[in-house]
Protein backbone atom coordinates (compact mmCIF):
# COMPACT_ATOMS: atom_id res chain seq x y z
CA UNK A 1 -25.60 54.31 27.29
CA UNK A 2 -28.22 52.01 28.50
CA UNK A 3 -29.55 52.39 31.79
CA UNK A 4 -32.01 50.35 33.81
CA UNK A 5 -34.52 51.37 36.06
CA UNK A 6 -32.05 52.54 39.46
CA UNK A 7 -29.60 54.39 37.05
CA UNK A 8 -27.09 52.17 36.42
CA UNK A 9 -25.75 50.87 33.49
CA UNK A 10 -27.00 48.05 31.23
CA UNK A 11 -24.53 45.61 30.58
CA UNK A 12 -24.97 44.07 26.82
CA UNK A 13 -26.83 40.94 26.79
CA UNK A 14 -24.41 37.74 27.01
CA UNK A 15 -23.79 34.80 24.26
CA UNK A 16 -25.57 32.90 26.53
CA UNK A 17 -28.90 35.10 25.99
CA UNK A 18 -28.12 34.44 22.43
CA UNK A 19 -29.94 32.37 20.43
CA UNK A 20 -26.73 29.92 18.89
CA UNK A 21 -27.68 28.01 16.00
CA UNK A 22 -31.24 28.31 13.96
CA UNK A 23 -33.74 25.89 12.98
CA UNK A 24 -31.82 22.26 11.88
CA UNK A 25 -32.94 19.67 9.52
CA UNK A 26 -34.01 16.36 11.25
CA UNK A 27 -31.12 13.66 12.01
CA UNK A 28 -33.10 11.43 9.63
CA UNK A 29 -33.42 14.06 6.68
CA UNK A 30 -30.29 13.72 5.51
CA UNK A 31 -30.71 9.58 4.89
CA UNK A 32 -34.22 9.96 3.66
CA UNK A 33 -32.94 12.24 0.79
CA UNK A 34 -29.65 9.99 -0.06
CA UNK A 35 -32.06 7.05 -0.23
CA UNK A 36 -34.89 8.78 -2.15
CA UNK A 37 -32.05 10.60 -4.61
CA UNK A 38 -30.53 7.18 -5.34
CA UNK A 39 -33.91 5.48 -6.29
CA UNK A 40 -34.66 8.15 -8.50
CA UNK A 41 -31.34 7.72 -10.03
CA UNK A 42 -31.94 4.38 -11.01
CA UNK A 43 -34.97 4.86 -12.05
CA UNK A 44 -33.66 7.56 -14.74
CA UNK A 45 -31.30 5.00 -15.74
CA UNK A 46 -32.84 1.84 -16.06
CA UNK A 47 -31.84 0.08 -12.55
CA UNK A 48 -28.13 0.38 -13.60
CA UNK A 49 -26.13 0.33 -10.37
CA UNK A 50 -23.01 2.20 -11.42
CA UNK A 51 -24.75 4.91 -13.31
CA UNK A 52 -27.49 4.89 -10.92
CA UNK A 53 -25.24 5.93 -8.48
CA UNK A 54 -23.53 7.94 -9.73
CA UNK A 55 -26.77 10.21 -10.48
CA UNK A 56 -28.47 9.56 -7.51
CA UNK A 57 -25.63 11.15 -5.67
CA UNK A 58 -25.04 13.99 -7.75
CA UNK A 59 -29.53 14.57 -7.14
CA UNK A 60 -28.34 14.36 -3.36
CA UNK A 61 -25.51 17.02 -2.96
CA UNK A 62 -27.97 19.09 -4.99
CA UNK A 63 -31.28 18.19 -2.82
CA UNK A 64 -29.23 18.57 0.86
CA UNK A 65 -28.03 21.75 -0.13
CA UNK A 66 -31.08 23.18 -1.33
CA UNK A 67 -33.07 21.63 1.96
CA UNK A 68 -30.22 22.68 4.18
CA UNK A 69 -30.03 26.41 2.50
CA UNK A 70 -33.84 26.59 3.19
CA UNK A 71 -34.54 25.31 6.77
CA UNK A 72 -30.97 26.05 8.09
CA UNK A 73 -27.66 28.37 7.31
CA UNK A 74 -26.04 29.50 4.60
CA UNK A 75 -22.92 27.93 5.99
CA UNK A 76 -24.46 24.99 6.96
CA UNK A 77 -25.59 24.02 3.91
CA UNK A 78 -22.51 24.48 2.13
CA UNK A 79 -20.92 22.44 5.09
CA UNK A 80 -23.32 20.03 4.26
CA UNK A 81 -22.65 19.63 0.84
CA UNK A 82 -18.58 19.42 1.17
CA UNK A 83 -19.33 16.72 3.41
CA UNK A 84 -21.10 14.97 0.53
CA UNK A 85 -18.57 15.72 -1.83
CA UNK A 86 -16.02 14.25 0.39
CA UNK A 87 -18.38 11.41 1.31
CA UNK A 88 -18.67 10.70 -2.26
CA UNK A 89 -14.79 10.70 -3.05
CA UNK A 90 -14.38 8.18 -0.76
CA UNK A 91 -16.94 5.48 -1.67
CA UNK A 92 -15.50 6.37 -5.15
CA UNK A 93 -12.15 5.56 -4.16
CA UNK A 94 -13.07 2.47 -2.00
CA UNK A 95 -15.21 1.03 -5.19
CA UNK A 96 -12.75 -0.10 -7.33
CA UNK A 97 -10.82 -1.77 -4.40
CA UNK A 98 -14.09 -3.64 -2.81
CA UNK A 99 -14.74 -4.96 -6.62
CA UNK A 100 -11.15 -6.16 -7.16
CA UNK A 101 -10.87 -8.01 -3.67
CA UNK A 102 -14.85 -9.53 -4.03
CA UNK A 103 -13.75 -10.83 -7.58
CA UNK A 104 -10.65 -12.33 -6.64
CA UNK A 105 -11.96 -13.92 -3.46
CA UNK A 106 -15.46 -15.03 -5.21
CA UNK A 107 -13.40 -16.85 -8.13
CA UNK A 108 -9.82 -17.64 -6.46
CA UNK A 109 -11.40 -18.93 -3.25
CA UNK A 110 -13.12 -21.72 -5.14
CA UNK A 111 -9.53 -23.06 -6.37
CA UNK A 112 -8.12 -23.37 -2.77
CA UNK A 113 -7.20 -27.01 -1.88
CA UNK A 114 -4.39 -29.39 0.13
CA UNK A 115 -3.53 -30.16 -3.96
CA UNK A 116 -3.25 -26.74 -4.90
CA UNK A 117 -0.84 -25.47 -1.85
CA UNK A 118 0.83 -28.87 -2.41
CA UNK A 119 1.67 -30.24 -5.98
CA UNK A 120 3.67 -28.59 -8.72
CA UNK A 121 2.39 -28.13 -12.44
CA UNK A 122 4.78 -30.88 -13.12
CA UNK A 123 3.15 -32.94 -16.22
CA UNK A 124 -0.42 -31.37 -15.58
CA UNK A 125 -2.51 -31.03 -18.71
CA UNK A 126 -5.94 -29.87 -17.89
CA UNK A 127 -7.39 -30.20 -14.29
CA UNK A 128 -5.24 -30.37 -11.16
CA UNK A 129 -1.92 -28.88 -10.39
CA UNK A 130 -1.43 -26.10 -7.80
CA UNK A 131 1.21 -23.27 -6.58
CA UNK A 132 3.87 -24.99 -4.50
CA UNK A 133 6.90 -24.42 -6.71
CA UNK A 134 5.47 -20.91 -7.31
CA UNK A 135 5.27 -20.02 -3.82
CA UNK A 136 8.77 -21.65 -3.04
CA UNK A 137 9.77 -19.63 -6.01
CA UNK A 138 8.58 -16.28 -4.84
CA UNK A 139 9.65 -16.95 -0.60
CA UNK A 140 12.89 -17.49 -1.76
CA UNK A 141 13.20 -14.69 -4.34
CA UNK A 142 12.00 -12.34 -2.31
CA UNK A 143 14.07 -13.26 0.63
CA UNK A 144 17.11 -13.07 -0.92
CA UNK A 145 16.38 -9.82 -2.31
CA UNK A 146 15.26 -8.60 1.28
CA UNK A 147 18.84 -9.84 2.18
CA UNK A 148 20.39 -7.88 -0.57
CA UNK A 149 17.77 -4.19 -0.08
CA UNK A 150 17.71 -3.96 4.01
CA UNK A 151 21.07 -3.47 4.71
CA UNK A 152 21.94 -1.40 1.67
CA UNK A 153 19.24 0.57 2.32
CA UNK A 154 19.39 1.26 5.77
CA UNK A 155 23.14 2.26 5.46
CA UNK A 156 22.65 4.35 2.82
CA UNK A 157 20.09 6.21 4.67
CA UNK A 158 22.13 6.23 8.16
CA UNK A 159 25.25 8.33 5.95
CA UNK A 160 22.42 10.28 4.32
CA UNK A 161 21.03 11.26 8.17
CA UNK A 162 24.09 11.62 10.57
CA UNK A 163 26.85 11.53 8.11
CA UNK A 164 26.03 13.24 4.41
CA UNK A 165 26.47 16.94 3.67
CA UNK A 166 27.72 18.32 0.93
CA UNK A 167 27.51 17.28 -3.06
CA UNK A 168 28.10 13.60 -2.48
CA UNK A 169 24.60 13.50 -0.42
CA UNK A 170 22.33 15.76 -2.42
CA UNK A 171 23.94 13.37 -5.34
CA UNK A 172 22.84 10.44 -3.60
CA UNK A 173 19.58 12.08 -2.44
CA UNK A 174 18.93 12.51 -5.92
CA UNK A 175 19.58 8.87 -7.43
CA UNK A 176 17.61 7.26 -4.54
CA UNK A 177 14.93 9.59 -6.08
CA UNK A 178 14.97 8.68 -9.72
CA UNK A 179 15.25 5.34 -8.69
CA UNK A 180 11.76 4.86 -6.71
CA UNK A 181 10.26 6.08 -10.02
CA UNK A 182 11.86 3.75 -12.22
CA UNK A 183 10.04 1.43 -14.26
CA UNK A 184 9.96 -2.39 -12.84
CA UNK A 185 11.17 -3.77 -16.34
CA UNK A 186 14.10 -1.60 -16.06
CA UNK A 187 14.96 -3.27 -13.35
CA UNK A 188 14.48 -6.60 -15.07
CA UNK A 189 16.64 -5.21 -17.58
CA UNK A 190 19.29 -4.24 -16.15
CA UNK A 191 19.75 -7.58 -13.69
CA UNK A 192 19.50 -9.58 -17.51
CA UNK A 193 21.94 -7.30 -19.02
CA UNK A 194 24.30 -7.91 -16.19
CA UNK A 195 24.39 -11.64 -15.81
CA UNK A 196 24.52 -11.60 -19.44
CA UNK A 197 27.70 -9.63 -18.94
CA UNK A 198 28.89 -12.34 -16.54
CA UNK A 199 27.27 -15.99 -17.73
CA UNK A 200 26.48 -14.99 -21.28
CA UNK A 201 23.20 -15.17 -23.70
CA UNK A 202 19.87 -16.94 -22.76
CA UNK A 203 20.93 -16.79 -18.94
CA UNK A 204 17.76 -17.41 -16.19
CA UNK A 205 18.04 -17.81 -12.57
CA UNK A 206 16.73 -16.78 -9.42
CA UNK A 207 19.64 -14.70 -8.15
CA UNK A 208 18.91 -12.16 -11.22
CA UNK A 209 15.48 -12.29 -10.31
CA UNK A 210 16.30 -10.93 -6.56
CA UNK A 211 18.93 -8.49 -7.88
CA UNK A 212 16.21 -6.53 -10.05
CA UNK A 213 13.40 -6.90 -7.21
CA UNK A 214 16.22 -5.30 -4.83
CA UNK A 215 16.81 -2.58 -7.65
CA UNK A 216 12.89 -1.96 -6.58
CA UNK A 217 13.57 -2.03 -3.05
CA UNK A 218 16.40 -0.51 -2.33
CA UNK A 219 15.10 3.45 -2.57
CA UNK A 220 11.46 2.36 -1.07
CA UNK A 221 13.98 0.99 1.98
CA UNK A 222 16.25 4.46 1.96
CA UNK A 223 13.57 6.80 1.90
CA UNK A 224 11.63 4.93 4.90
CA UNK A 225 14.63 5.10 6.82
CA UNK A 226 15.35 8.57 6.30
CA UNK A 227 12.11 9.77 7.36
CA UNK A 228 12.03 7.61 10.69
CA UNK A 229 15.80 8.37 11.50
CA UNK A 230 14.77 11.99 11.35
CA UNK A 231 12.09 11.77 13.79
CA UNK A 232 15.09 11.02 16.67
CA UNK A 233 14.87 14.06 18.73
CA UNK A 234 18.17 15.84 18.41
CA UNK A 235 18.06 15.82 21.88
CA UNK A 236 18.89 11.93 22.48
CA UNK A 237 21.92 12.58 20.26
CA UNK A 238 23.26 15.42 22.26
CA UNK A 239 22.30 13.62 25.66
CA UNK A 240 24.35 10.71 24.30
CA UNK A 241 27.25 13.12 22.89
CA UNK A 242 27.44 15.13 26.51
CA UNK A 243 28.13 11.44 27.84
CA UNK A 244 31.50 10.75 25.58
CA UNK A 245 29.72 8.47 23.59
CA UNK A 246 31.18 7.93 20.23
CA UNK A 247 28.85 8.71 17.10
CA UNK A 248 28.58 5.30 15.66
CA UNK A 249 27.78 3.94 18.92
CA UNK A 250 25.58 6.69 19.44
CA UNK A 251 23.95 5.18 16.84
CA UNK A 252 23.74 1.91 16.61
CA UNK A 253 22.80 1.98 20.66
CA UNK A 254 20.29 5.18 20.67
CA UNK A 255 19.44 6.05 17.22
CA UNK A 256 18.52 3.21 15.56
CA UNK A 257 16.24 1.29 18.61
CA UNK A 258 14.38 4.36 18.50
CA UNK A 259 13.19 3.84 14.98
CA UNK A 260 13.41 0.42 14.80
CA UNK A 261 9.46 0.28 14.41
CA UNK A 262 8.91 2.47 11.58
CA UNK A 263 12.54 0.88 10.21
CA UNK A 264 10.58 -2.47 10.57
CA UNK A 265 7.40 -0.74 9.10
CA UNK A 266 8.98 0.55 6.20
CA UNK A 267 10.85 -2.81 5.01
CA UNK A 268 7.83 -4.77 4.72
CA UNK A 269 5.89 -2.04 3.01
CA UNK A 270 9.04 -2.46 0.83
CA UNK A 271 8.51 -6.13 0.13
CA UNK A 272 4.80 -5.69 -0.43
CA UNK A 273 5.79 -3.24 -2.91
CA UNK A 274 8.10 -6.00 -5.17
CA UNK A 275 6.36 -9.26 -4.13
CA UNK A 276 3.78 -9.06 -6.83
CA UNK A 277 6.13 -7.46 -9.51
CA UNK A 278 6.41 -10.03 -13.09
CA UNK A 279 7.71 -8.08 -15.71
CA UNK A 280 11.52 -8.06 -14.21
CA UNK A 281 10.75 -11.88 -13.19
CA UNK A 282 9.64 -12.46 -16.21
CA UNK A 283 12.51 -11.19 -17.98
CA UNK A 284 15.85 -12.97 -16.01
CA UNK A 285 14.10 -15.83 -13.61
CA UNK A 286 11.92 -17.46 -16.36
CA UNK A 287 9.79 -19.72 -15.76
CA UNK A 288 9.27 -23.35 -15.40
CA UNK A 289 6.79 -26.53 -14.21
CA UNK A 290 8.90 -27.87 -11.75
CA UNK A 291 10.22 -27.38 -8.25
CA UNK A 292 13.79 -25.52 -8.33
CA UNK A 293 15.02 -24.83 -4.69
CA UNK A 294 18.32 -23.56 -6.21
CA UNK A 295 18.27 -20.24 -6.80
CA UNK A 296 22.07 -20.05 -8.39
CA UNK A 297 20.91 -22.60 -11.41
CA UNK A 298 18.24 -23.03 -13.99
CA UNK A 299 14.79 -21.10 -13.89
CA UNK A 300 12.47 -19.98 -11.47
CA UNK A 301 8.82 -19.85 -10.81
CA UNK A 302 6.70 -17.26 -9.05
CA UNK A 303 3.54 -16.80 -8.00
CA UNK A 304 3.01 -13.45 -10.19
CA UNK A 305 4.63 -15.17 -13.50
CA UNK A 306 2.86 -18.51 -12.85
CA UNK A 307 -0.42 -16.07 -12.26
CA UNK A 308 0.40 -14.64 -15.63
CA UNK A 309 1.12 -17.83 -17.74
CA UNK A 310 -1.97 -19.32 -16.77
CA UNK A 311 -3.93 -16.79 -17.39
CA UNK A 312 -2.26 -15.78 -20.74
CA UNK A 313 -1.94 -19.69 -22.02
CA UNK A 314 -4.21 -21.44 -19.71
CA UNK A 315 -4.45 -24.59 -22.13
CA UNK A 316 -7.37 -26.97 -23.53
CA UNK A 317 -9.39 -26.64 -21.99
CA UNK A 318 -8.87 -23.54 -20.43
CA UNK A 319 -10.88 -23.10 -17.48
CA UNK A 320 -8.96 -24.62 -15.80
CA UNK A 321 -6.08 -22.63 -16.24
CA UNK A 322 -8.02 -19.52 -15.54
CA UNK A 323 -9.23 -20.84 -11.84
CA UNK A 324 -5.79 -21.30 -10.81
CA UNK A 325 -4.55 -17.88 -12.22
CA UNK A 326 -7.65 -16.72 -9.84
CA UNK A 327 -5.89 -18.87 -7.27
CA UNK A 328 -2.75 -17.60 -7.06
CA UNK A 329 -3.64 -13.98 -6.80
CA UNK A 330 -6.06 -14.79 -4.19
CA UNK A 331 -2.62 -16.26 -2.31
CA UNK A 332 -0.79 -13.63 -3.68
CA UNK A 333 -2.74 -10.70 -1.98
CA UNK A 334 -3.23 -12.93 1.41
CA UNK A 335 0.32 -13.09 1.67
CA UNK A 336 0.52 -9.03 1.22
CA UNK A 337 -1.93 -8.62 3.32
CA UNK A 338 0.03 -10.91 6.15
CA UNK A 339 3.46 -8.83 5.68
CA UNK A 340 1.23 -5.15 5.97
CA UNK A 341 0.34 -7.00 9.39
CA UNK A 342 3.51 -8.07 10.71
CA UNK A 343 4.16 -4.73 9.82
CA UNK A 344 1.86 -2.76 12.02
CA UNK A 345 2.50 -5.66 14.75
CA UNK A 346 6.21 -4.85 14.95
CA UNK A 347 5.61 -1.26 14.76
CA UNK A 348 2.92 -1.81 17.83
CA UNK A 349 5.33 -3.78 20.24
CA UNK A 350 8.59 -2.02 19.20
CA UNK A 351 7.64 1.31 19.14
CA UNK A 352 9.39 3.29 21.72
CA UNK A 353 7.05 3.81 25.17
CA UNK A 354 5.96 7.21 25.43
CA UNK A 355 4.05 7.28 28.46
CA UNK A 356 5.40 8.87 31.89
């Protein structure tokens, strides 16, 4: 043992006598090399940006690891490099989406006009035109395939939560799961094979068109559900059951306000998911020129088949056919991006208050 000067004994010198961390690269290191890696990389390759980059960063996960191994840790420089890697999975990720949003806004913004929110395609040849029967077309199909989905869906989930055990629920369990995989023109399909079944050959409509989107909806809606009618604590259940309260009331009066946020949530991540679809549209709603508000006769337009046709037969000339297929999937993904905000608003204001 240790012993100091009077006999007594040493204690073992502290963490805080310690030196804690060794010598550390310079806050500004690390952006000096990215910046210096990715100017060599496009110097190697000619001043291409893609390729460029994607050298350059691969010369920078190998240059802050070998600057980081030398001046600092072991550890720290492979924390420094899984940083990178992770840094650079992300941009990766993020690039396609920044490109597809920057094209669509730089060549569908150009189209947006009073003409083209307000006239049809109604004997246009050429220049003019817009996306009012297509936008008609889509609020209506999609509404009454909401209509058709949210109650289905949140039923089926409520007898899969507080009511299901047994064979009959893994059954169900199981359907709801091979049907979120399904693909979209099955679903297209299957509504044409049915109201041939019922109207006969050659039939289009808009009804067929919201059956197959709610075919598309219907499991996104029952798995959303599930998961938020899962998060009730038990405990609200059994407070409400120690009361006398009956189980469906129990439900529809404790169980269900609690999740009504991520319930909300869920169903318009559910429309997002089928407002965009065209191949079951295409197949049973058709398409047309006109302005049909009756979604029992004749055919349909929507915005993703009307983005489709004019991109696919735009016409003589055809520029202009092109600019309003940019057009209406500039609308298209505005209007997504509005329901993914209502979304997040109702889940803000009706989420239940957890504070004291």
């Amino acid at each position: 043992m240790v012993t100091n000067v009077k006999g007594r004994p040493k204690s073992p010198p502290s963490s805080a006598d310690m030196p804690m961390h060794s010598d550390a690269l310079p806050p500004w290191s690390p952006w000096a090399i990215l910046v210096g890696s990715l100017l060599v990389g496009w110097f190697i390759t000619g001043f291409d940006m893609l390729s460029g980059g994607l050298v350059g960063t691969m010369i920078y996960l190998v240059a802050v690891y070998l600057a980081s191994r030398v001046v600092e840790t072991s550890r720290k420089a492979l924390d420094r490099l899984m940083t990178g890697l992770v840094t650079a999975a992300f941009v990766l990720a993020l690039t396609p989406l920044v490109s597809l949003v920057w094209t669509v806004l730089s060549r569908g913004g150009q189209v947006l006009s009073a003409e083209f929110f307000g006239a049809s395609m109604r004997n246009v040849i050429g220049e003019g035109g817009g996306i009012y029967h297509a936008m008609l077309g889509t609020l209506i199909v999609t509404g009454m395939a909401t209509a058709i989905s949210v109650p289905v869906g949140i039923f089926a989930a409520i007898y899969l939560v507080e009511y299901g055990h047994g064979r009959l629920a893994r059954n169900v369990t199981f359907l709801v799961d091979v049907m979120t995989g399904i693909p979209s023109i099955v679903a297209g399909l299957f509504a044409y094979a049915l109201f041939v079944i019922i109207f006969g050959p050659g039939i289009r409509m808009g009804l067929g068109g919201a059956i197959a989107l709610s075919v598309l909806m219907i499991p996104v809606v029952v798995r959303s559900t599930e998961e938020m009618l899962k998060l009730v604590p038990n405990e609200l259940r059994e407070a409400a059951y120690a009361l006398g309260v009956p189980k469906w009331r129990t439900i529809a009066k404790v169980v269900l306000p609690t999740a009504t946020a991520g319930i909300a949530m869920g169903v318009t991540i559910a429309i997002a998911r089928v407002i965009g679809e065209t191949a079951p549209l295409l197949v049973i709603a058709g398409s047309t020129d006109s302005t049909n508000l009756n979604p029992f006769g004749g055919r349909m337009m929507t915005l993703p088949v009307f983005t489709f046709y004019e991109y696919s037969e735009p016409g003589v000339p055809s520029e202009f056919g092109v600019e309003r297929a940019w057009g209406a999937a500039l609308v298209l993904i505005l209007i997504v991006l509005l329901l993914n905000l209502v979304g997040r608003l109702i889940a803000h204001y009706f989420s239940p208050n957890t504070k004291a």
